[in-house]
Protein backbone atom coordinates (compact mmCIF):
# COMPACT_ATOMS: atom_id res chain seq x y z
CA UNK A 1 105.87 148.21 113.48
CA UNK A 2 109.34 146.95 113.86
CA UNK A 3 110.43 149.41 110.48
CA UNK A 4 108.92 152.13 111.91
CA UNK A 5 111.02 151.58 115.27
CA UNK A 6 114.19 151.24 113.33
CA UNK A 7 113.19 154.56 111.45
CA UNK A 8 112.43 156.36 114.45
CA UNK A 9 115.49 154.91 116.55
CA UNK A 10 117.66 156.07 113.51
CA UNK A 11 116.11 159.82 112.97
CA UNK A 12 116.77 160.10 116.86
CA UNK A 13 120.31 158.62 116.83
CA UNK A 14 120.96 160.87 113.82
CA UNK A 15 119.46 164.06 115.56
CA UNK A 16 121.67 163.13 118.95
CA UNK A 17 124.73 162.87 117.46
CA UNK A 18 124.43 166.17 115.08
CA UNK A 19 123.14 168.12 118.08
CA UNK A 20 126.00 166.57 120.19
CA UNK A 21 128.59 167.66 117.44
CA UNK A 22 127.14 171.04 117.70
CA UNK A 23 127.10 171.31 121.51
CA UNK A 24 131.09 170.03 121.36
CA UNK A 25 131.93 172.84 118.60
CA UNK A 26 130.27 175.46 120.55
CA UNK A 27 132.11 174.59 123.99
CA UNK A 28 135.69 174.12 122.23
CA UNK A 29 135.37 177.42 120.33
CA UNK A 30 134.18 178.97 123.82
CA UNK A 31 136.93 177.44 125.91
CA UNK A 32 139.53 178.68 123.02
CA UNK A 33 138.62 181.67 122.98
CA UNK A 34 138.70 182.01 126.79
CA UNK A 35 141.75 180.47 126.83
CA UNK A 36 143.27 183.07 124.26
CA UNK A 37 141.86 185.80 126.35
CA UNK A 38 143.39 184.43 129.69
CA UNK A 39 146.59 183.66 128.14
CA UNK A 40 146.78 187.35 126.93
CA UNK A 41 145.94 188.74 130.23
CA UNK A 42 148.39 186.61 131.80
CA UNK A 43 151.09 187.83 129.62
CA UNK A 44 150.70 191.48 130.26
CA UNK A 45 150.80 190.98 133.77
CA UNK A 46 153.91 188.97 133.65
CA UNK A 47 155.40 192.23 131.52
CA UNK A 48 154.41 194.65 134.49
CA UNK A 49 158.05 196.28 135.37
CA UNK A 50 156.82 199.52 137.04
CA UNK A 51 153.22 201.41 138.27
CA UNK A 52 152.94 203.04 134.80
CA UNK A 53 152.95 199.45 133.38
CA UNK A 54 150.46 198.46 135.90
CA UNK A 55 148.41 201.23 135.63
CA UNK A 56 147.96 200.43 131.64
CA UNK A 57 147.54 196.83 132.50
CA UNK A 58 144.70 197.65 134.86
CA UNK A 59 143.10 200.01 132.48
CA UNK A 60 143.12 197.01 129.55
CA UNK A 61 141.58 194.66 132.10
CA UNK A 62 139.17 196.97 132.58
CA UNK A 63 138.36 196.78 128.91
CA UNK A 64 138.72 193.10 128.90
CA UNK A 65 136.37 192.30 131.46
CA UNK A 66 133.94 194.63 129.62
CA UNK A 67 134.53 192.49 126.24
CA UNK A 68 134.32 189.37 128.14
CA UNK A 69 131.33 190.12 129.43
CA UNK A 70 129.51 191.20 126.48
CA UNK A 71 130.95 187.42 125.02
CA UNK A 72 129.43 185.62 127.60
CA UNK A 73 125.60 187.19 126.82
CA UNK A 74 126.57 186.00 123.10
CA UNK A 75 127.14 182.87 124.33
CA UNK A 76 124.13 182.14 126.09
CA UNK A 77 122.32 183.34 123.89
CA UNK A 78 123.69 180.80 121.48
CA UNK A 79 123.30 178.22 124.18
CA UNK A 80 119.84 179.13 124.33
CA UNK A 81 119.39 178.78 120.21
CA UNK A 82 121.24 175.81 120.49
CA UNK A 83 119.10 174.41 123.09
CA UNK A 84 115.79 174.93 121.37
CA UNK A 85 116.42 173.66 118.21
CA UNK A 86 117.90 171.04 119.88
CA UNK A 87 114.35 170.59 121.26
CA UNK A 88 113.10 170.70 118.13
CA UNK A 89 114.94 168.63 116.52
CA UNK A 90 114.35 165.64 119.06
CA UNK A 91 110.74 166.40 119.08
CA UNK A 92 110.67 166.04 115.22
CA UNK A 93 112.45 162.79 115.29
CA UNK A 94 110.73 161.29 118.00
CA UNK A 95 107.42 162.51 116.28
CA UNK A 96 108.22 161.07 112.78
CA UNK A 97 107.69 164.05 110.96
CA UNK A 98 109.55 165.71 107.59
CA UNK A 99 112.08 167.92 107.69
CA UNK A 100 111.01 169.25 104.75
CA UNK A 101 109.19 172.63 104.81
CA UNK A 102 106.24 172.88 102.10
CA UNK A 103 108.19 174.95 99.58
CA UNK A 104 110.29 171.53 99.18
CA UNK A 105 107.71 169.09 98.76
């Protein structure tokens, strides 16, 4: 009994710390690429020298927002993959069972 404790308290530790890597990747290539985006937008509004330039600077944020917004649905929807294999994952640890799909066995 104490094997199989050890076993399970490894495949658990092992699943928690790959899913935890994951989770970190995700959020630092997120915040990066926020980051970028904000950085961008604050540039071209430190540039504005006249209307015309503010008008074009308007019209990009426009577009910006639009891509921005399309990210974010990306993202949670990668969240939400994330979060059920995740799931999965701990539920397979916890129960014991093979990773291995019956092609590999």
């Amino acid at each position: 009994m104490t094997n199989d404790m050890f076993e399970k308290a490894t495949r658990i530790n092992q699943a928690l710390f790959e899913q935890f890597s994951k989770a970190a990747e995700m959020q630092m290539s997120a915040f990066r690429r926020y980051a970028d985006v904000t950085m961008e937008q604050a540039k071209k509004v430190s540039e504005v020298r006249n209307l015309e330039d503010l008008k074009t600077v308007t019209g990009d944020q426009a577009e910006t927002l639009k891509t921005m917004s399309e990210q974010l649905t990306e993202d949670w929807k990668a969240w939400q993959s994330y979060l059920k294999e995740a799931r999965d994952e701990m539920q397979q640890a916890v129960s014991g069972e093979s990773e291995e799909t019956p092609d590999t066995k």
